[in-house]
Protein backbone atom coordinates (compact mmCIF):
# COMPACT_ATOMS: atom_id res chain seq x y z
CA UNK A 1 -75.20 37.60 9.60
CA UNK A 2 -72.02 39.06 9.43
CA UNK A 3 -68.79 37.06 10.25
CA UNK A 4 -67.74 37.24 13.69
CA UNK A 5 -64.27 38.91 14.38
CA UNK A 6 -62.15 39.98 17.58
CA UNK A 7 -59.60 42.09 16.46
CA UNK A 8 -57.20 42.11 19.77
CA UNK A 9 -54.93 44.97 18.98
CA UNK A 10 -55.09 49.10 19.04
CA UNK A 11 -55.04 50.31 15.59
CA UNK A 12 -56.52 53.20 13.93
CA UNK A 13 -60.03 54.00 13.67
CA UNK A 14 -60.20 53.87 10.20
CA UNK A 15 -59.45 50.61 10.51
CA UNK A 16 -62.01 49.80 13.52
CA UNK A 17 -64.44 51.60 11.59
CA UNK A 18 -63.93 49.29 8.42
CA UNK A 19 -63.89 46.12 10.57
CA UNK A 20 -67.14 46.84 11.96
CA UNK A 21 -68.74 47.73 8.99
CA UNK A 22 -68.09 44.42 7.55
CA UNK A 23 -67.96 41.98 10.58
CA UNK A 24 -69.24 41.43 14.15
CA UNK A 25 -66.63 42.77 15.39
CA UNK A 26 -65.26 42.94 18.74
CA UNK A 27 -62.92 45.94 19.29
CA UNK A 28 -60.59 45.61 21.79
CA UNK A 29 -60.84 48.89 23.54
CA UNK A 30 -57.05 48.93 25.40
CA UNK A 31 -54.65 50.48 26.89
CA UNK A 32 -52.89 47.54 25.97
CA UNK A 33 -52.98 44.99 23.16
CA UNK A 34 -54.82 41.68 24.05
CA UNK A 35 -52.92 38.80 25.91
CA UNK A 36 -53.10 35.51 24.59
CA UNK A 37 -55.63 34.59 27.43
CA UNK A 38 -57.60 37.65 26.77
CA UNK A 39 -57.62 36.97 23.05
CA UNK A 40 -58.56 33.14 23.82
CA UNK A 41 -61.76 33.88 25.99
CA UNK A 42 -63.15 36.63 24.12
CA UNK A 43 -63.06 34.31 20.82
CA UNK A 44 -64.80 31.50 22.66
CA UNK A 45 -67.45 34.02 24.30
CA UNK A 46 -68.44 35.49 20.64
CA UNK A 47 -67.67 31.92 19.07
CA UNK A 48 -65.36 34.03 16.59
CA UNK A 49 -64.36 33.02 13.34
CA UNK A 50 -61.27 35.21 12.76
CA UNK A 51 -58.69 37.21 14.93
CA UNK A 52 -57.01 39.57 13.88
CA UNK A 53 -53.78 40.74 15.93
CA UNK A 54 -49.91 41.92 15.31
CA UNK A 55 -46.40 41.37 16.47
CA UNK A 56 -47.39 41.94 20.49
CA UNK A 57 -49.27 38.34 20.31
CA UNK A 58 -47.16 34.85 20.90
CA UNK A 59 -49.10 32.99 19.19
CA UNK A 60 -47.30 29.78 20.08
CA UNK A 61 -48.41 26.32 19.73
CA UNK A 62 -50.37 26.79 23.44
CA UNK A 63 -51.92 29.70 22.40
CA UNK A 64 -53.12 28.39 18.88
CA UNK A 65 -54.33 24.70 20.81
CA UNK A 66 -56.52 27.06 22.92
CA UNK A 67 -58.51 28.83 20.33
CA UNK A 68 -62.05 27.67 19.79
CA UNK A 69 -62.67 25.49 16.78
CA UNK A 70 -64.75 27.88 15.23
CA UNK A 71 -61.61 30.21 14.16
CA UNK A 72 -60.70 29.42 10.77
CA UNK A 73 -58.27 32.48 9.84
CA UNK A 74 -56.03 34.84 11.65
CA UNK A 75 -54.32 38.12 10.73
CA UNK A 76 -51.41 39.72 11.61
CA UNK A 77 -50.82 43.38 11.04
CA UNK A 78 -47.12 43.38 10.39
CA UNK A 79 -44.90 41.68 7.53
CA UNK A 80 -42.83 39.55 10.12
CA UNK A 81 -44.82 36.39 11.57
CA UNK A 82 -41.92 34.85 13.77
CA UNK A 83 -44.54 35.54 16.86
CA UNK A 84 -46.72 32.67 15.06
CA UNK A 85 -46.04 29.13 15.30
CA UNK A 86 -47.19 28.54 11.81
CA UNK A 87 -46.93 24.80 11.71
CA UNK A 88 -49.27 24.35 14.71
CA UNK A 89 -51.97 26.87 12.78
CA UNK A 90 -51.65 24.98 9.78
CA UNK A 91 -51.62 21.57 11.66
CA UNK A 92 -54.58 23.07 13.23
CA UNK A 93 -56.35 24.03 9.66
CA UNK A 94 -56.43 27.88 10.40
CA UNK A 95 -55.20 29.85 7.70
CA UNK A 96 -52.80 32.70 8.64
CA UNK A 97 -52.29 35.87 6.57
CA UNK A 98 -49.60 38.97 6.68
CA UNK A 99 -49.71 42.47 5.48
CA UNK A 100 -46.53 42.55 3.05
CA UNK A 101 -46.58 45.48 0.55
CA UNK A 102 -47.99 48.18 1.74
CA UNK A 103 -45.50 49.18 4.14
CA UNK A 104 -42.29 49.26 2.61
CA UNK A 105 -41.66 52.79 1.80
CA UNK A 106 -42.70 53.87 4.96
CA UNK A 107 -40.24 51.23 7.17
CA UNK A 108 -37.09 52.26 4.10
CA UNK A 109 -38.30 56.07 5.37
CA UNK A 110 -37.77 55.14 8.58
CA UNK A 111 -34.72 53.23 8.29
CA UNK A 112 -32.71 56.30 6.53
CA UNK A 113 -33.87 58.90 9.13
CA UNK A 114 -32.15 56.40 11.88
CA UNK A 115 -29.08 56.10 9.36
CA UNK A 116 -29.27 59.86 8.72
CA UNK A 117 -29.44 60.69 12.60
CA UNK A 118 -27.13 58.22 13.91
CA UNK A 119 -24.12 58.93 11.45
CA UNK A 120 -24.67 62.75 11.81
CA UNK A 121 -25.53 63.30 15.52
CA UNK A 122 -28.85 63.95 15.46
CA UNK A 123 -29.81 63.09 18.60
CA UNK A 124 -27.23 64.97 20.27
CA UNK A 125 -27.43 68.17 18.35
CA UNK A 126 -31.63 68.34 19.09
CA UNK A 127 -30.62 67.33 22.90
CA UNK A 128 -28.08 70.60 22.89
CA UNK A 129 -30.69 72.59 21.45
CA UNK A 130 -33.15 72.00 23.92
CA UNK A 131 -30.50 72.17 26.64
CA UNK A 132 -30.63 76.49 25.43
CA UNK A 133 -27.04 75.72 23.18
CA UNK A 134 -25.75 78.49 25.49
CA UNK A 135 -22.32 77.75 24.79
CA UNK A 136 -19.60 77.81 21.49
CA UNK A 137 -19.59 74.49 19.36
CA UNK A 138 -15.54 74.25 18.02
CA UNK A 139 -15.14 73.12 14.45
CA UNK A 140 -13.62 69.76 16.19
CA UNK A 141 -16.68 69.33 18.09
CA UNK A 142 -19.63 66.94 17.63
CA UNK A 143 -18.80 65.54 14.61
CA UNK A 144 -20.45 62.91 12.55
CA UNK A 145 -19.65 60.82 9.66
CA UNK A 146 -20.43 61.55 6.06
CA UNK A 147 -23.22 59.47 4.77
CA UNK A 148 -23.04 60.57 0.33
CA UNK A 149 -20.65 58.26 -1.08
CA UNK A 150 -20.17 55.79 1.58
CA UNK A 151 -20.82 51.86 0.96
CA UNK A 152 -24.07 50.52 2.73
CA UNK A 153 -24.64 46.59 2.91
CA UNK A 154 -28.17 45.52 3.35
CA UNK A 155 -28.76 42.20 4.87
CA UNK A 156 -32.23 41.02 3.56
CA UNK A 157 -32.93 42.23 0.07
CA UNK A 158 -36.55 41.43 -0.01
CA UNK A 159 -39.18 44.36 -0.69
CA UNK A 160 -37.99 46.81 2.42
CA UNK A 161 -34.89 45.92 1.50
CA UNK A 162 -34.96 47.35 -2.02
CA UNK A 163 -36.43 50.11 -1.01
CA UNK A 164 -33.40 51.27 1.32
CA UNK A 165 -31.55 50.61 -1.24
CA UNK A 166 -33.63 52.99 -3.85
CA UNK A 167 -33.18 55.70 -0.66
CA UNK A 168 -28.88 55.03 -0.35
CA UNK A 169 -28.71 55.64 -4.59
CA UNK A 170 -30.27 58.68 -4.04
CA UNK A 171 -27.22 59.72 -1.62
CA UNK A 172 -25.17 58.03 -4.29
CA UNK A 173 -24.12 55.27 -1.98
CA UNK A 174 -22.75 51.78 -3.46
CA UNK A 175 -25.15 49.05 -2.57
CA UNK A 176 -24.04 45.70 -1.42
CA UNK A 177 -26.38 43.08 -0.54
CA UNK A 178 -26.63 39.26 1.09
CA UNK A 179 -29.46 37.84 0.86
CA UNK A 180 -30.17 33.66 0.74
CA UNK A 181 -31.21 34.64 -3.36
CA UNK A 182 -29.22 36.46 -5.55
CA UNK A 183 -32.18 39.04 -6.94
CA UNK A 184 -32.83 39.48 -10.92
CA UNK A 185 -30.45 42.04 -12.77
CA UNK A 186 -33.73 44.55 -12.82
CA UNK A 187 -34.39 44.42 -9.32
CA UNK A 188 -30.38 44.56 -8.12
CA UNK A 189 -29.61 47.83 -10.22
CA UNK A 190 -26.10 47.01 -9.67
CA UNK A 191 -25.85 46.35 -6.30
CA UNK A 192 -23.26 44.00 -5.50
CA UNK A 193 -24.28 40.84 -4.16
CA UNK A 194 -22.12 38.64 -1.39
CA UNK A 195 -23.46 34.90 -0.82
CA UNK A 196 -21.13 34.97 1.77
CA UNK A 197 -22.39 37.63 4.51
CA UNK A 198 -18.92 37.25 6.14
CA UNK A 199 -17.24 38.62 2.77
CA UNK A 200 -19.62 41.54 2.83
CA UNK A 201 -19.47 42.91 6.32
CA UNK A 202 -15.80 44.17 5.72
CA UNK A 203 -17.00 46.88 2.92
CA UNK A 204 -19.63 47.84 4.73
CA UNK A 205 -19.36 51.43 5.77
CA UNK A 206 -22.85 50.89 7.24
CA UNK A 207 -25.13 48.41 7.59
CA UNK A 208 -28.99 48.05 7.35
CA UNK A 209 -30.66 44.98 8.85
CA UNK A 210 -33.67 43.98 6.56
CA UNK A 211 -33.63 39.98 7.39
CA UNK A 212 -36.84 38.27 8.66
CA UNK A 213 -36.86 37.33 12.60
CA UNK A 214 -36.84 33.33 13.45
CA UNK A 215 -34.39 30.29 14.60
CA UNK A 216 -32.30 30.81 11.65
CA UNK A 217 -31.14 34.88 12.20
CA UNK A 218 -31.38 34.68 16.07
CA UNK A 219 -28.34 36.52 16.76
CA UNK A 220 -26.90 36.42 13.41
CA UNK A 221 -25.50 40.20 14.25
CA UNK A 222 -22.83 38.66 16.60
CA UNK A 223 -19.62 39.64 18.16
CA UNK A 224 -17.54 37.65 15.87
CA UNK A 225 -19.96 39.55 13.06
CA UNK A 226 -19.17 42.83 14.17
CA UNK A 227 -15.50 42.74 14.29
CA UNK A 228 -16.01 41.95 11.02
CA UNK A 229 -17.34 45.54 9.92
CA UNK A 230 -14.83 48.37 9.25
CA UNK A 231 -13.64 50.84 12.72
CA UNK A 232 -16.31 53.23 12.97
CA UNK A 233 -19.00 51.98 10.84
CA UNK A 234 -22.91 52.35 11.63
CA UNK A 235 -25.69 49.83 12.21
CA UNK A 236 -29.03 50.53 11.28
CA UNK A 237 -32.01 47.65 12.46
CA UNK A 238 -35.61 48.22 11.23
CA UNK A 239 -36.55 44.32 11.12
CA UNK A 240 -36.22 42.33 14.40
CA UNK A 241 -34.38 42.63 17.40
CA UNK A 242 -33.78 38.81 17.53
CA UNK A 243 -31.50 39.30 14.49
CA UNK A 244 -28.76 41.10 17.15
CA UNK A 245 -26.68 39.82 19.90
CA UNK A 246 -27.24 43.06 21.76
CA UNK A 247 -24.67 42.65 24.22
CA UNK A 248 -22.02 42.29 21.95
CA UNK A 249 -23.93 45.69 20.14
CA UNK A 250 -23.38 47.35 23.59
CA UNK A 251 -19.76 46.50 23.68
CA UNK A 252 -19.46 47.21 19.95
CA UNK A 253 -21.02 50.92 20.77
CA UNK A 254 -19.00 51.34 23.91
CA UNK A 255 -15.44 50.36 22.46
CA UNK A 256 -15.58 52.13 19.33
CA UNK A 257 -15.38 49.49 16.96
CA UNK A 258 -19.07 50.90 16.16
CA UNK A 259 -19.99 54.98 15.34
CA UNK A 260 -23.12 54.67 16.06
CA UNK A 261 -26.06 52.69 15.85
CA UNK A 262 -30.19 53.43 15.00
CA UNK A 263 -32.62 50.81 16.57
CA UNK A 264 -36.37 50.57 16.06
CA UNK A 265 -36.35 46.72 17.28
CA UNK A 266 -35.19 44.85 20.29
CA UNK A 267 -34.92 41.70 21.49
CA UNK A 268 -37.25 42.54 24.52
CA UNK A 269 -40.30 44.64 23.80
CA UNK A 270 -41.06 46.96 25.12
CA UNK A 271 -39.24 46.06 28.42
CA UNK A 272 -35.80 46.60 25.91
CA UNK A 273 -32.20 46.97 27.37
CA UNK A 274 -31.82 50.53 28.91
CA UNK A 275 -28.45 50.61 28.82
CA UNK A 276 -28.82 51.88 25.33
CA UNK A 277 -30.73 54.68 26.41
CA UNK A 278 -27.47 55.96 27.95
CA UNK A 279 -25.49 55.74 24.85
CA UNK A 280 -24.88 59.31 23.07
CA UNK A 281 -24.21 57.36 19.91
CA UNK A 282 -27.45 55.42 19.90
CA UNK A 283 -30.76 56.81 18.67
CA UNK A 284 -33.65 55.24 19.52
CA UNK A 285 -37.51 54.56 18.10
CA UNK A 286 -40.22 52.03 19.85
CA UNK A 287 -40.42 49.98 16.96
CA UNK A 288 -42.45 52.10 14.96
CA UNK A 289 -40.74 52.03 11.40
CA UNK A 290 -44.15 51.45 9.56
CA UNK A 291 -45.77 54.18 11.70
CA UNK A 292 -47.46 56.90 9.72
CA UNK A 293 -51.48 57.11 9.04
CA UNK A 294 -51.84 56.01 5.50
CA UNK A 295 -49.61 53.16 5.83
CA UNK A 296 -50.94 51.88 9.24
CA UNK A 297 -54.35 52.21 7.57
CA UNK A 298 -53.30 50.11 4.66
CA UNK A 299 -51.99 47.28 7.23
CA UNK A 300 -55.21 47.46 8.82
CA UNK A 301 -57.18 47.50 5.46
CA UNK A 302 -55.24 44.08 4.53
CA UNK A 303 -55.78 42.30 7.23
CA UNK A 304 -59.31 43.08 7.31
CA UNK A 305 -58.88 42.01 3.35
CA UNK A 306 -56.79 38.54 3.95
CA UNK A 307 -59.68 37.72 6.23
CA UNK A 308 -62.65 38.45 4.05
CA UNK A 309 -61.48 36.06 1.39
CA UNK A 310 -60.76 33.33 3.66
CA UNK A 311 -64.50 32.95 5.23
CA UNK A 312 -65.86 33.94 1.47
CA UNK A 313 -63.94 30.67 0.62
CA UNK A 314 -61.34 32.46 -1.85
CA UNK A 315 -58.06 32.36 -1.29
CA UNK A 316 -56.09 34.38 1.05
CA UNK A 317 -53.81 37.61 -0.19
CA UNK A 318 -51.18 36.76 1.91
CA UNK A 319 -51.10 33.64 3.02
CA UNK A 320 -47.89 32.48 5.21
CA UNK A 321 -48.28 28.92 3.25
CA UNK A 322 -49.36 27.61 0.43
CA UNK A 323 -51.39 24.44 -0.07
């Protein structure tokens, strides 16, 4: 018999079609992800061995006490895992797996287009457009900020990370970095590195947020952090929206001290603060960074992969710990 498998959130259906191919698997068929209740009862109805979900699941100490004994490994479709209390899981003896990899260039793709947009309007000029642009724009008007050049700081300087930073060469942009690890000389291709995230934010003509979500980066953007960036720089946040203290963003966007920012992540989702929707200097994605079909199949494909080895009795790709 095939190994028994709830997989509680919408992906695409090359990825459904894989997971029923090789377990007996129940598809969750929507509009919605699975709650944590939902998930619970249909894993105890089928008796499921694995569950595979992403970033719209708490899986929280609660949530991880109420799955039935017969789950031994879960799967999130996403490189963060700050929605998984992964103490209680391993406490618990289920093993729990990520998807890190295969979605970097896509996210770093991502990430520029917000920088690109943000520093040079784009919003705005696709919103005048539309609008009929039935009227002269002056030289003075609408202008953005030059991106070639420029100094970008990237706070996290793990695999997305790097690959921003691959994207800002190729506008010939110095890299700085923080990161809790100063990288190898080949991976850093002389980017400057600041242990001291404080002494980097000052040279920072933008800045691209690459750090992992949890207790230790909750609110690490701050106000205090901010005033710390040059008049008129540009944020950029592709990771998690936990990292920012958004009202001290909102005050940052609104006075000035900020250009513009580019947000894929909030700190609410997807009930996020609207008072960024009616910022002109703000553009705006529903935390979709990784979203394109070949790398939302590869998620999918890892997961599906992760889980496979763990009820064959190998070990996982991508485990979050290691024995």
């Amino acid at each position: 018999m095939k190994p028994r498998l709830v997989l509680s959130c919408l992906t695409t259906s090359a990825v459904i079609a894989r997971a029923r191919a090789k377990f007996d698997a129940m598809v969750h068929p929507g509009p919605d992800d699975m709650t944590v209740a939902e998930l619970t009862q249909a894993a105890a109805s089928m008796q499921a061995q694995a569950i595979l979900f992403t970033n719209t699941l708490d899986l929280n100490a609660a949530a991880i006490a109420a799955l039935p004994a017969s789950v031994r490994v879960g799967a999130t479709i996403s490189v963060g895992f700050d929605h998984i209390d992964v103490e209680a899981a391993r406490a618990r003896g289920i093993a729990m797996t990520n998807t890190p990899g295969v979605l970097d260039e896509c996210t770093a793709d991502h990430a520029m287009m917000l920088l690109l947009a943000a520093a040079r309007r784009g919003a705005e000029y696709d919103r005048v457009m539309r609008q009929g642009w039935r009227y002269r724009i002056g030289q003075g008007d609408l202008l953005g900020v030059r991106v070639t050049g420029k100094r970008i700081g990237i706070l996290g300087m793990g695999r997305i990370g790097r690959a921003m930073a691959r994207r800002a060469r190729g506008f010939d942009m110095q890299v700085l970095y923080h990161g809790r690890h100063r990288l190898p000389a080949e991976q850093e291709q002389g980017a400057a590195y600041y242990a001291d995230f404080d002494q980097m934010l000052p040279h920072c003509d933008f800045l691209s947020i690459h750090a992992p979500g949890g207790a230790g980066t909750d609110k690490m953007i701050d106000a205090r952090a901010l005033s710390l960036l040059p008049d008129g720089a540009v944020l950029v946040n592709v990771a998690r929206g936990s990292l920012i203290d958004e009202d001290a963003l909102f005050t940052a966007l609104t006075s000035g001290k900020l250009f513009a920012a580019g947000l894929d992540v909030f700190r609410r989702e997807p009930d996020y603060d609207l008072r960024f929707a009616g910022l002109d200097n703000v553009v705006l994605s529903p935390h979709i960074a990784s979203a394109s079909r070949e790398t939302r199949d590869a998620m999918g494909f890892r997961a599906l992969d992760n889980i496979a080895a763990v009820l064959a009795g190998r070990p996982a790709i991508d485990p979050l710990w290691k024995d």
